[in-house]
Protein backbone atom coordinates (compact mmCIF):
# COMPACT_ATOMS: atom_id res chain seq x y z
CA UNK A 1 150.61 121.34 82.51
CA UNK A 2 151.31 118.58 84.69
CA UNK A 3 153.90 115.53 83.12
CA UNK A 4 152.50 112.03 83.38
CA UNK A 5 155.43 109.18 83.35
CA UNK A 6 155.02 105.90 83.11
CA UNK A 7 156.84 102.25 81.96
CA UNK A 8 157.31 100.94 78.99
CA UNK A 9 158.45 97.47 79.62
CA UNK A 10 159.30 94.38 77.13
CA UNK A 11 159.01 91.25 78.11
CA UNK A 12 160.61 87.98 78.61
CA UNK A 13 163.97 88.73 79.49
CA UNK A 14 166.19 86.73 81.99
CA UNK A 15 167.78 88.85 84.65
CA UNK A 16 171.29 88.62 86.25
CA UNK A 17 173.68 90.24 88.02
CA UNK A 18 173.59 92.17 91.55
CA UNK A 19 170.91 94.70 92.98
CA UNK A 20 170.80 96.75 96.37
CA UNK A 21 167.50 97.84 97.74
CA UNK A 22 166.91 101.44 99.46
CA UNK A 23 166.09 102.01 103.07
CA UNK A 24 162.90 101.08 104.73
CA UNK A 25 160.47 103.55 103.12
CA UNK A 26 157.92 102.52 106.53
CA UNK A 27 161.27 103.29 108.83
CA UNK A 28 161.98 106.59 107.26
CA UNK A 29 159.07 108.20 107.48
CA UNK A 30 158.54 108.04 111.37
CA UNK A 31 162.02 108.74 112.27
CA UNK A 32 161.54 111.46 109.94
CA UNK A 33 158.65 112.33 112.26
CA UNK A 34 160.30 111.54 115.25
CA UNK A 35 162.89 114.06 114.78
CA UNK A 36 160.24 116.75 115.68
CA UNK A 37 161.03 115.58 119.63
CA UNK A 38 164.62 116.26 119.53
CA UNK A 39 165.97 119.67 120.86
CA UNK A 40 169.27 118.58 119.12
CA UNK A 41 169.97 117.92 115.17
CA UNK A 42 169.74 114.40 114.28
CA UNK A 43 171.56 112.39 111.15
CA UNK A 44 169.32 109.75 109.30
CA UNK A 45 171.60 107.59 107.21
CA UNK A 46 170.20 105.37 104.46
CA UNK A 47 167.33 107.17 103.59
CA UNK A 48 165.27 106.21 100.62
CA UNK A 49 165.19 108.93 98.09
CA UNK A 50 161.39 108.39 97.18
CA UNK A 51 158.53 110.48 96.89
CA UNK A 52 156.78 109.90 100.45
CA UNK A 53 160.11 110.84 102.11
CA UNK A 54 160.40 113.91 99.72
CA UNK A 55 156.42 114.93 101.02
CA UNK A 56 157.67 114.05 104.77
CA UNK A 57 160.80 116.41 104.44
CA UNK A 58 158.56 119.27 103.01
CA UNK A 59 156.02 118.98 105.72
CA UNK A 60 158.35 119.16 108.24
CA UNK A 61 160.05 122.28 106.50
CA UNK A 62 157.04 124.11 106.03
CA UNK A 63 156.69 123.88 109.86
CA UNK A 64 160.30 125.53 110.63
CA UNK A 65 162.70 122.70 110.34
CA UNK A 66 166.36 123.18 108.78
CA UNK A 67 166.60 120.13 106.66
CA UNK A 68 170.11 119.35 105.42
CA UNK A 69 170.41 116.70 102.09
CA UNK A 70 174.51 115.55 103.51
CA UNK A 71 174.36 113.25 100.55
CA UNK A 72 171.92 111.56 98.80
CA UNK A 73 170.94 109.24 101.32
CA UNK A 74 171.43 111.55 104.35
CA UNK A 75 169.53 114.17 106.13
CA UNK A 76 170.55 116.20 108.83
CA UNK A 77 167.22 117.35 110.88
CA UNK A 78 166.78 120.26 113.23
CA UNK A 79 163.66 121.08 114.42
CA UNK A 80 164.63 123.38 117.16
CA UNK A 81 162.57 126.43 115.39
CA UNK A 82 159.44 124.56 114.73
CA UNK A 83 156.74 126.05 115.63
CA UNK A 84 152.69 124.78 115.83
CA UNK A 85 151.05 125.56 112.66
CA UNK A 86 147.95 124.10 110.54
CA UNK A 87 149.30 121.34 108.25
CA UNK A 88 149.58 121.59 104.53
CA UNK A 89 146.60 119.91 103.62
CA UNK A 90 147.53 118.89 99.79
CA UNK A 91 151.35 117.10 101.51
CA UNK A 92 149.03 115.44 103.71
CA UNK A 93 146.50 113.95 101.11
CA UNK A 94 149.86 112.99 99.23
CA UNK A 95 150.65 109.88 102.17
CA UNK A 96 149.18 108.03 104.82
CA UNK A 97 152.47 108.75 106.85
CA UNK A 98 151.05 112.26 107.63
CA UNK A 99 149.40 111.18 110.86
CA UNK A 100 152.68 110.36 111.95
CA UNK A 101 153.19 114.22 112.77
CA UNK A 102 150.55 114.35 115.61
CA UNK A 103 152.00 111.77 118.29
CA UNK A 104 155.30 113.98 118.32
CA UNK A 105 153.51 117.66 117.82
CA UNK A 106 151.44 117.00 120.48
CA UNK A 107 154.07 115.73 123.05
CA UNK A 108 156.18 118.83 122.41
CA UNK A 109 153.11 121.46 121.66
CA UNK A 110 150.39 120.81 123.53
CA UNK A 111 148.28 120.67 120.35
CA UNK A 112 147.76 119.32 116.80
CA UNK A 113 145.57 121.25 113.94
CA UNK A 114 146.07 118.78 110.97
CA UNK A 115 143.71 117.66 108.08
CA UNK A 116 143.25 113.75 106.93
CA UNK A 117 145.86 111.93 105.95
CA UNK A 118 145.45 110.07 102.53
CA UNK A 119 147.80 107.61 100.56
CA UNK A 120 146.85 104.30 98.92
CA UNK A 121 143.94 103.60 98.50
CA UNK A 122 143.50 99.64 99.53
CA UNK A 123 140.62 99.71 101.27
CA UNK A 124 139.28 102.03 104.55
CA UNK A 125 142.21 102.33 106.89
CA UNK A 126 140.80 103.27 110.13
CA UNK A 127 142.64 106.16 112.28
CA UNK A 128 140.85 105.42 115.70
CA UNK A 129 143.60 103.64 117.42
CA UNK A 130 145.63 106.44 117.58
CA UNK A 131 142.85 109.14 118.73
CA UNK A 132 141.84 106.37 121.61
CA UNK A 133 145.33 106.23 122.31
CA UNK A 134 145.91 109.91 122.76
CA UNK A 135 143.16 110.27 124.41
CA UNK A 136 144.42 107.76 127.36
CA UNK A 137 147.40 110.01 127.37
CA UNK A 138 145.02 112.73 128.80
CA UNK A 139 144.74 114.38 125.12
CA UNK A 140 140.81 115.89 123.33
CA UNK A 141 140.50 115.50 120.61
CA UNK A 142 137.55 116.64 117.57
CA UNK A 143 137.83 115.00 114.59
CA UNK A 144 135.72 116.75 111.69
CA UNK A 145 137.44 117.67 108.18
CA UNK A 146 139.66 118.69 110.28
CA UNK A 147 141.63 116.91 113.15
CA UNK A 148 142.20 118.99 116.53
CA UNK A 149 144.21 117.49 119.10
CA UNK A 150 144.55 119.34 122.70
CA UNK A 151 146.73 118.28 125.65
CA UNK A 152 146.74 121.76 127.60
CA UNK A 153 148.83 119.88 130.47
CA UNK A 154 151.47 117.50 130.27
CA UNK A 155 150.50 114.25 128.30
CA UNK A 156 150.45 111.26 131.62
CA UNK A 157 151.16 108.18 131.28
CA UNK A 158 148.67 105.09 131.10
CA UNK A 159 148.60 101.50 130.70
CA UNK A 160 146.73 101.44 127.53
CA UNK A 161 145.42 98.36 125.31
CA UNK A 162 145.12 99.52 122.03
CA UNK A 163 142.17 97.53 120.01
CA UNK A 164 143.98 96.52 116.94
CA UNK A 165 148.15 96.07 116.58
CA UNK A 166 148.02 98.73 114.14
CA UNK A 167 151.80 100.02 112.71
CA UNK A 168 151.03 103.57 112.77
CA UNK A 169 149.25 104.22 115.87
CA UNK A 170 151.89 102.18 117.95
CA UNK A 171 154.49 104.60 116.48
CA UNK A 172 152.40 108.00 117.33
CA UNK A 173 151.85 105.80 120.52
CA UNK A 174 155.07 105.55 121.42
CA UNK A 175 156.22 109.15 120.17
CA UNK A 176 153.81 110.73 122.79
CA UNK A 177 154.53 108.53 125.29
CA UNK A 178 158.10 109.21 124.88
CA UNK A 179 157.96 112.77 126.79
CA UNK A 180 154.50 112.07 128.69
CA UNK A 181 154.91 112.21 132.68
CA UNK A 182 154.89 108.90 134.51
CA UNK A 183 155.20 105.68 132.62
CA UNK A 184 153.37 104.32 129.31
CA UNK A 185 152.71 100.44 129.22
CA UNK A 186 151.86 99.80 125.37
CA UNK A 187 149.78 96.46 125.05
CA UNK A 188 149.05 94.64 122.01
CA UNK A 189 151.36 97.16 120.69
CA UNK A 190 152.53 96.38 116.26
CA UNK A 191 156.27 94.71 116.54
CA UNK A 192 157.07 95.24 112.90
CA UNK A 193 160.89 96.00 112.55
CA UNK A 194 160.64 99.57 111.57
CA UNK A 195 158.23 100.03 114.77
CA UNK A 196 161.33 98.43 116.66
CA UNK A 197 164.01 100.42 114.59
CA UNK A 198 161.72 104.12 115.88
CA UNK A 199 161.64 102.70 119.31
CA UNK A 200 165.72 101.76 119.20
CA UNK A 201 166.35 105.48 117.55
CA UNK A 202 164.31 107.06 120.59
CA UNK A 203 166.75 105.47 122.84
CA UNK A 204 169.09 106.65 121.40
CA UNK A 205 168.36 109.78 121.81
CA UNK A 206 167.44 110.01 125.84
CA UNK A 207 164.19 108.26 125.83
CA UNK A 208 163.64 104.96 128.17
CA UNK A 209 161.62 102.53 126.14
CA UNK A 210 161.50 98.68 127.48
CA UNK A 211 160.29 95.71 125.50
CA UNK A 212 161.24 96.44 122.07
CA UNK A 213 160.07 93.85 119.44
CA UNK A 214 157.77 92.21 121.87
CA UNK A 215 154.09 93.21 121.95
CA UNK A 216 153.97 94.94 124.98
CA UNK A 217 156.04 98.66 125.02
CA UNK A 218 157.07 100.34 128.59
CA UNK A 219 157.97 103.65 128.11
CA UNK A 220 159.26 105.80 130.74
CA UNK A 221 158.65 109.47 129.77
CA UNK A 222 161.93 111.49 130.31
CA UNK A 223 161.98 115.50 130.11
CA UNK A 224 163.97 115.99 126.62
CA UNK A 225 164.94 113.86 123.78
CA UNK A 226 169.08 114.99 122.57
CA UNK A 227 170.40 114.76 119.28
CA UNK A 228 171.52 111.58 117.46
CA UNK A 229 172.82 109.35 114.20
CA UNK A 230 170.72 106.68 112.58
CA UNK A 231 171.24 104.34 110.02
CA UNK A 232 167.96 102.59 108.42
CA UNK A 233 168.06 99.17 107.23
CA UNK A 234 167.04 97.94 103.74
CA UNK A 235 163.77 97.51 103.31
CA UNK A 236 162.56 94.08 103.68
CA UNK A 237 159.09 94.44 101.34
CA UNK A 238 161.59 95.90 98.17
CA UNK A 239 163.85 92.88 98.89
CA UNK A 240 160.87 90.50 98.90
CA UNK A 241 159.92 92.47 95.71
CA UNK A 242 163.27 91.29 94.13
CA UNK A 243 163.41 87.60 95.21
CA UNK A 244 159.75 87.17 93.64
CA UNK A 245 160.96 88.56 90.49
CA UNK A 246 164.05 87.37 90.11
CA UNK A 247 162.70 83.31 91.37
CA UNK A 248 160.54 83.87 87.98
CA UNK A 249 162.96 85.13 85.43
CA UNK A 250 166.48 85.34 86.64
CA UNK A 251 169.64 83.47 86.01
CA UNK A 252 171.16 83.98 89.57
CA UNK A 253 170.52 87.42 91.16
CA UNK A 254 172.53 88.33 94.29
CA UNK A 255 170.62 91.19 96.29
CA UNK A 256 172.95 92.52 98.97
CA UNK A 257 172.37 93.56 102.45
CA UNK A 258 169.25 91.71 102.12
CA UNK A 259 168.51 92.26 105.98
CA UNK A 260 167.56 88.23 106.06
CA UNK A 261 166.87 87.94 109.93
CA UNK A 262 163.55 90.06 108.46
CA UNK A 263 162.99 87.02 106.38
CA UNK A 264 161.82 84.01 107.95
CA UNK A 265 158.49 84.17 107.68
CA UNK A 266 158.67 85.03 103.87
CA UNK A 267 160.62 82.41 102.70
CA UNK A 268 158.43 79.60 104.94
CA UNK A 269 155.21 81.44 102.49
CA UNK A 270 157.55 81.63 99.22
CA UNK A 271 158.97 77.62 99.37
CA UNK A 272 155.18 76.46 99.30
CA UNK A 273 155.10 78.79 96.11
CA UNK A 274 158.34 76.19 95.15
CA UNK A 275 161.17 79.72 95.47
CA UNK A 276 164.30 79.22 97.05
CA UNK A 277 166.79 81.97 98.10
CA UNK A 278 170.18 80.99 99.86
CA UNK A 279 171.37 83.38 102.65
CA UNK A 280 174.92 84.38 102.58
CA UNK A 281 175.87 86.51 105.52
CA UNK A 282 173.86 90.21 105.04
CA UNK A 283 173.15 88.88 101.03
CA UNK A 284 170.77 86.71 99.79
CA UNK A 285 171.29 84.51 96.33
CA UNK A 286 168.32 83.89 94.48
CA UNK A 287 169.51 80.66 92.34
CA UNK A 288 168.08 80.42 88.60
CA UNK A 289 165.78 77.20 87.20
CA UNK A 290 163.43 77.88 90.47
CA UNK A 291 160.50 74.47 91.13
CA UNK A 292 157.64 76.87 90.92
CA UNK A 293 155.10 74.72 91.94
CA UNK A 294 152.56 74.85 94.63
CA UNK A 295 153.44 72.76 97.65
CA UNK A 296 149.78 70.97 98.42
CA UNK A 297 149.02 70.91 102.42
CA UNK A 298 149.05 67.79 103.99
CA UNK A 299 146.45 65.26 102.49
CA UNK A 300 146.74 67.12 99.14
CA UNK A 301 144.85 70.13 100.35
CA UNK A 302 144.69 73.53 98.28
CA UNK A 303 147.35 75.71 100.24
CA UNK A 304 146.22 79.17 101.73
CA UNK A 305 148.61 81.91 101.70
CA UNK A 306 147.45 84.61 104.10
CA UNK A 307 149.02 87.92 105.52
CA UNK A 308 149.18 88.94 109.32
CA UNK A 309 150.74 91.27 112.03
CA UNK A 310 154.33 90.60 112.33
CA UNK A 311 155.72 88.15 112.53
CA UNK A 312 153.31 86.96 110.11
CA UNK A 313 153.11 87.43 105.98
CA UNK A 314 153.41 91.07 105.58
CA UNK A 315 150.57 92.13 104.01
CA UNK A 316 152.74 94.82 101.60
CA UNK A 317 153.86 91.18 99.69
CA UNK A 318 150.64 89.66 99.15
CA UNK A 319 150.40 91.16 95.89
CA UNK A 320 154.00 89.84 94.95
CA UNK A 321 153.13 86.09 95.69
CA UNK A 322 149.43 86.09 93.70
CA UNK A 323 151.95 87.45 91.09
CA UNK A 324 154.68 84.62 91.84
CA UNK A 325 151.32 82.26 91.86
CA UNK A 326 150.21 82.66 88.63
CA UNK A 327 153.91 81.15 87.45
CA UNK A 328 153.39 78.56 89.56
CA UNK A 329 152.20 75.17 88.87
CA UNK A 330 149.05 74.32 91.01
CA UNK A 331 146.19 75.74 92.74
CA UNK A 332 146.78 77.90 96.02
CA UNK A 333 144.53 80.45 97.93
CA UNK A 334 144.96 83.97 98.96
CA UNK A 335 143.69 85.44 101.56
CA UNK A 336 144.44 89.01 102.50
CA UNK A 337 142.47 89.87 106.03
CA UNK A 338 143.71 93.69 106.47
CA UNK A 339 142.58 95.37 103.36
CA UNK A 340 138.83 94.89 101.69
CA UNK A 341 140.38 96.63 98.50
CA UNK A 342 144.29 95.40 97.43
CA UNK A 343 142.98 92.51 95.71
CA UNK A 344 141.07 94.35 93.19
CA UNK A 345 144.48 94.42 91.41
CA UNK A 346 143.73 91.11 89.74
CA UNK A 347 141.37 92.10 87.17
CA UNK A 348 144.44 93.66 85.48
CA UNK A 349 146.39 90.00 85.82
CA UNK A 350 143.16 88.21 84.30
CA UNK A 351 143.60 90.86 81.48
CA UNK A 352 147.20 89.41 81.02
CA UNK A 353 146.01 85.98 80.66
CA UNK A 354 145.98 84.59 84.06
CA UNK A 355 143.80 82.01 85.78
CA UNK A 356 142.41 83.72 88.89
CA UNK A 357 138.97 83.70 90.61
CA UNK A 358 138.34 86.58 93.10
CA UNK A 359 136.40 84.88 95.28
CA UNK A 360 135.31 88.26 97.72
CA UNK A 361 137.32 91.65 98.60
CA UNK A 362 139.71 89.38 100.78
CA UNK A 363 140.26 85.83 98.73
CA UNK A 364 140.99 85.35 95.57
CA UNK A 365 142.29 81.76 94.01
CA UNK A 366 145.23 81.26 91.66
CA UNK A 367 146.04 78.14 89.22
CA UNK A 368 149.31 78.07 87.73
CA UNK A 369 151.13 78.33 85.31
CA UNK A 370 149.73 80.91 82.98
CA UNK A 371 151.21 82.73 80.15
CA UNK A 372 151.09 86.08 80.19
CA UNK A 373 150.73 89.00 77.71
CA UNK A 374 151.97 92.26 77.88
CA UNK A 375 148.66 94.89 78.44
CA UNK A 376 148.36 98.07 78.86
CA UNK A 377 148.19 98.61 82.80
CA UNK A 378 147.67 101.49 85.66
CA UNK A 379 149.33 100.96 89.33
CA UNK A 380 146.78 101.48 91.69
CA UNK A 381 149.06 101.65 94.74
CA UNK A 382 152.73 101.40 95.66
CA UNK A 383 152.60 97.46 95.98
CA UNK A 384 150.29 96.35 93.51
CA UNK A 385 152.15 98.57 90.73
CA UNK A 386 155.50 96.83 91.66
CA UNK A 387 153.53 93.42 91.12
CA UNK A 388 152.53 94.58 87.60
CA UNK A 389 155.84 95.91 86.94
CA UNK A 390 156.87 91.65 87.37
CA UNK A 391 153.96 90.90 85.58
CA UNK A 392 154.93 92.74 82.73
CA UNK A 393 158.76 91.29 82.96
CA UNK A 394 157.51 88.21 82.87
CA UNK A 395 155.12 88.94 79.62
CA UNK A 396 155.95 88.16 76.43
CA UNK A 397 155.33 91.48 74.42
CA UNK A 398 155.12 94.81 75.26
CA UNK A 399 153.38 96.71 78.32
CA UNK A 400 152.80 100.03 79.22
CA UNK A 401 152.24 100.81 82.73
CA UNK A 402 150.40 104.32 83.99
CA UNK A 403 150.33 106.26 87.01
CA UNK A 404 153.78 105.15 88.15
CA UNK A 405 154.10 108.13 90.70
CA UNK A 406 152.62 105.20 92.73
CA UNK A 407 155.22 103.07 92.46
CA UNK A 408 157.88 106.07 92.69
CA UNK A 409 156.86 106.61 96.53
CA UNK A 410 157.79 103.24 97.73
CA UNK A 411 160.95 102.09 95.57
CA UNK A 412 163.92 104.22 94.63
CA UNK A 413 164.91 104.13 91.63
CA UNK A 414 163.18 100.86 90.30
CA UNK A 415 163.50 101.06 86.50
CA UNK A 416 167.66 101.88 86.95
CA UNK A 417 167.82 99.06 89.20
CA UNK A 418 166.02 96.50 86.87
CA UNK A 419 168.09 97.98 84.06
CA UNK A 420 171.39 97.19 85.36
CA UNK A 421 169.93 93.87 86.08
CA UNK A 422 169.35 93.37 82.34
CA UNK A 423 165.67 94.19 82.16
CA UNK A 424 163.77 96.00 78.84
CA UNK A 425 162.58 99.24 81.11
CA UNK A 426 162.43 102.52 79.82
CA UNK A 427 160.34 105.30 81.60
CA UNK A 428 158.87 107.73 79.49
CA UNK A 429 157.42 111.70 80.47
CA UNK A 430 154.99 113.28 78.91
């Protein structure tokens, strides 16, 4: 019989102390992938022991790799014996991050059988990009329950504009590209800085790629891809996680190697929510006795908090700030343009007590303050459940919190780390 965990969590506790997030869950997972080009080992340093990493390392066993665990945070990857092989369908329906495994299979294979890759489930997350993209590589492609990629010859490079800046399909983009004949040019190509930390790691190990963090990629396919070391950076959507909470309830929380160049953009969005962090070197200090009021746009307008390809609001914190929002004195409006479903997470906030209108699948409006309650709650997906999980810190009473393998594959760790901050978490198997 299968264990269910999940949080108990008592409210209204001020936190304090130090906290250090894990590696970039959305960097891990195609380095991870990209390992499948190398014909030497390669060493990924700072890796986040999660879940969606754990699925990665399996899939990529099951297809021949030698997977070393050097410590907790490091892997040593050789995929020198892989061979071509169906993927494990029920790994794949575990994450979205799957997919990642065709770009690289078919560069070094020739072909891809592989079936649909799931993960959360925020609304229809369409997988086109990448086929169109192979395709302009010289790949076919059939796409049925199952996916069957073919490149019998050499994958050749193209100019290709790809007709959304989607994360994913830039990365198996760039992964084909990396070995295809001739030269790649990448337009409206995702700039996110994991994208930028897979095309830095290719470098590193023998591939030419030009343009990095812009939105056009120029890749010059090379013969072989050596061996290399990589260390990943903190993961700026867990440290985003942390200022929100600890703006609400803390008494000065220092989060370390905070990766703040990452920032900008998040704490322009955060001081209309009236946060303020302080950036000291790598660290950030998130001082206690925060404003939290709404900063009205100019004329006294209702504010409008929106998400966007970076540089913009990442979408993975809009569910923090409607969270931060409903602390918040004053009216603002969210509205989340990438995914028809995340929102839907608010019904569980009204059920806590606050004061927000869901206006459509992709607005919804929050007036602050609000007190909350503690509830009994269930984390629909990785980011939503870590915006309950602040909720329910902020709550007075008690709250129980289901179905936290969600949260478990994107933050290492999180009830430890809240613990030693001073936080009432305890996480209980059944």
């Amino acid at each position: 019989m299968t264990r269910e965990a999940f949080f108990v969590i008592e409210g209204g506790r001020r936190l304090r102390g130090e906290v250090r997030p894990g590696g970039n869950k959305n960097a891990a997972l195609p380095l991870i992938a990209a390992a499948l080009l190398a014909e030497e080992p390669v060493v990924l340093r700072n890796v986040p022991r999660i879940r969606d990493v754990r699925t990665m390392v399996q899939l990529l066993s099951e297809l021949g790799a030698s997977i070393e665990e050097l410590d907790p945070h490091t892997l040593r990857i050789d995929t020198r014996d892989v061979r071509p092989r169906p993927l494990n369908p029920e790994l794949c329906r575990d994450i979205r991050a799957s997919i990642l495994l065709a770009g690289p299979l078919l560069a070094r294979f020739g072909h891809v059988e592989m079936p649909p890759p799931g993960g959360d489930v925020i609304g229809r997350r369409r997988l086109d990009t990448h086929f169109l993209a192979f395709e302009a590589l010289g790949a076919r492609y059939e796409v049925n329950r199952i996916f069957r990629l073919r490149a019998p010859d050499r994958l050749q490079g193209q100019d290709i504009l790809l007709d959304e800046a989607s994360v994913t399909a830039t990365e198996n983009a760039v992964m084909a590209a990396a070995l295809a004949r001739g030269t790649t040019v990448l337009r409206n190509a995702a700039s996110e800085p994991h994208v930028q930390a897979l095309c830095h790691f290719l470098n590193r190990l023998g591939a030419r790629i030009e343009g990095i963090g812009s939105n056009t990629l120029v890749i010059h396919g090379v013969d072989r891809l050596g061996g290399g070391e990589w260390e990943i950076e903190s993961d700026h959507i867990e440290v985003g996680s942390f200022i929100g909470l600890a703006a609400l309830i803390g008494d000065g929380v220092w989060i370390r190697r905070a990766v703040p160049q990452h920032l900008r953009m998040v704490q322009l969005v955060y001081r209309r929510l009236g946060v303020h962090f302080e950036v000291h070197g790598e660290d950030i200090y998130v001082p206690p006795e925060q404003p939290l009021r709404v900063i009205p746009d100019i004329g006294g307008h209702i504010p409008k908090i929106e998400d966007a390809p970076w540089p913009g609001f990442p979408a993975d914190l809009m569910s923090i700030a409607i969270v931060m929002a409903t602390q918040a004195a004053g009216p603002v409006l969210f509205h989340e343009k990438m995914f028809e479903s995340r929102l839907y997470f608010v019904d569980k906030l009204i059920a806590m007590g606050a004061r927000i209108v869901l206006c459509d699948p992709h607005r919804c409006l929050v007036h602050g303050p609000s007190p909350l309650h503690g509830e009994r709650l269930e984390s629909p997906d990785i980011r939503a459940g870590m915006a309950l999980v602040i909720a329910a810190l902020c709550a007075e009473g008690t709250s129980v919190i289901r179905n936290i393998v969600q949260i478990d594959r994107g933050y290492e760790c999180l009830d430890e780390k809240l613990r030693a901050l001073g936080a009432a978490i305890e996480r209980v198997e059944r």
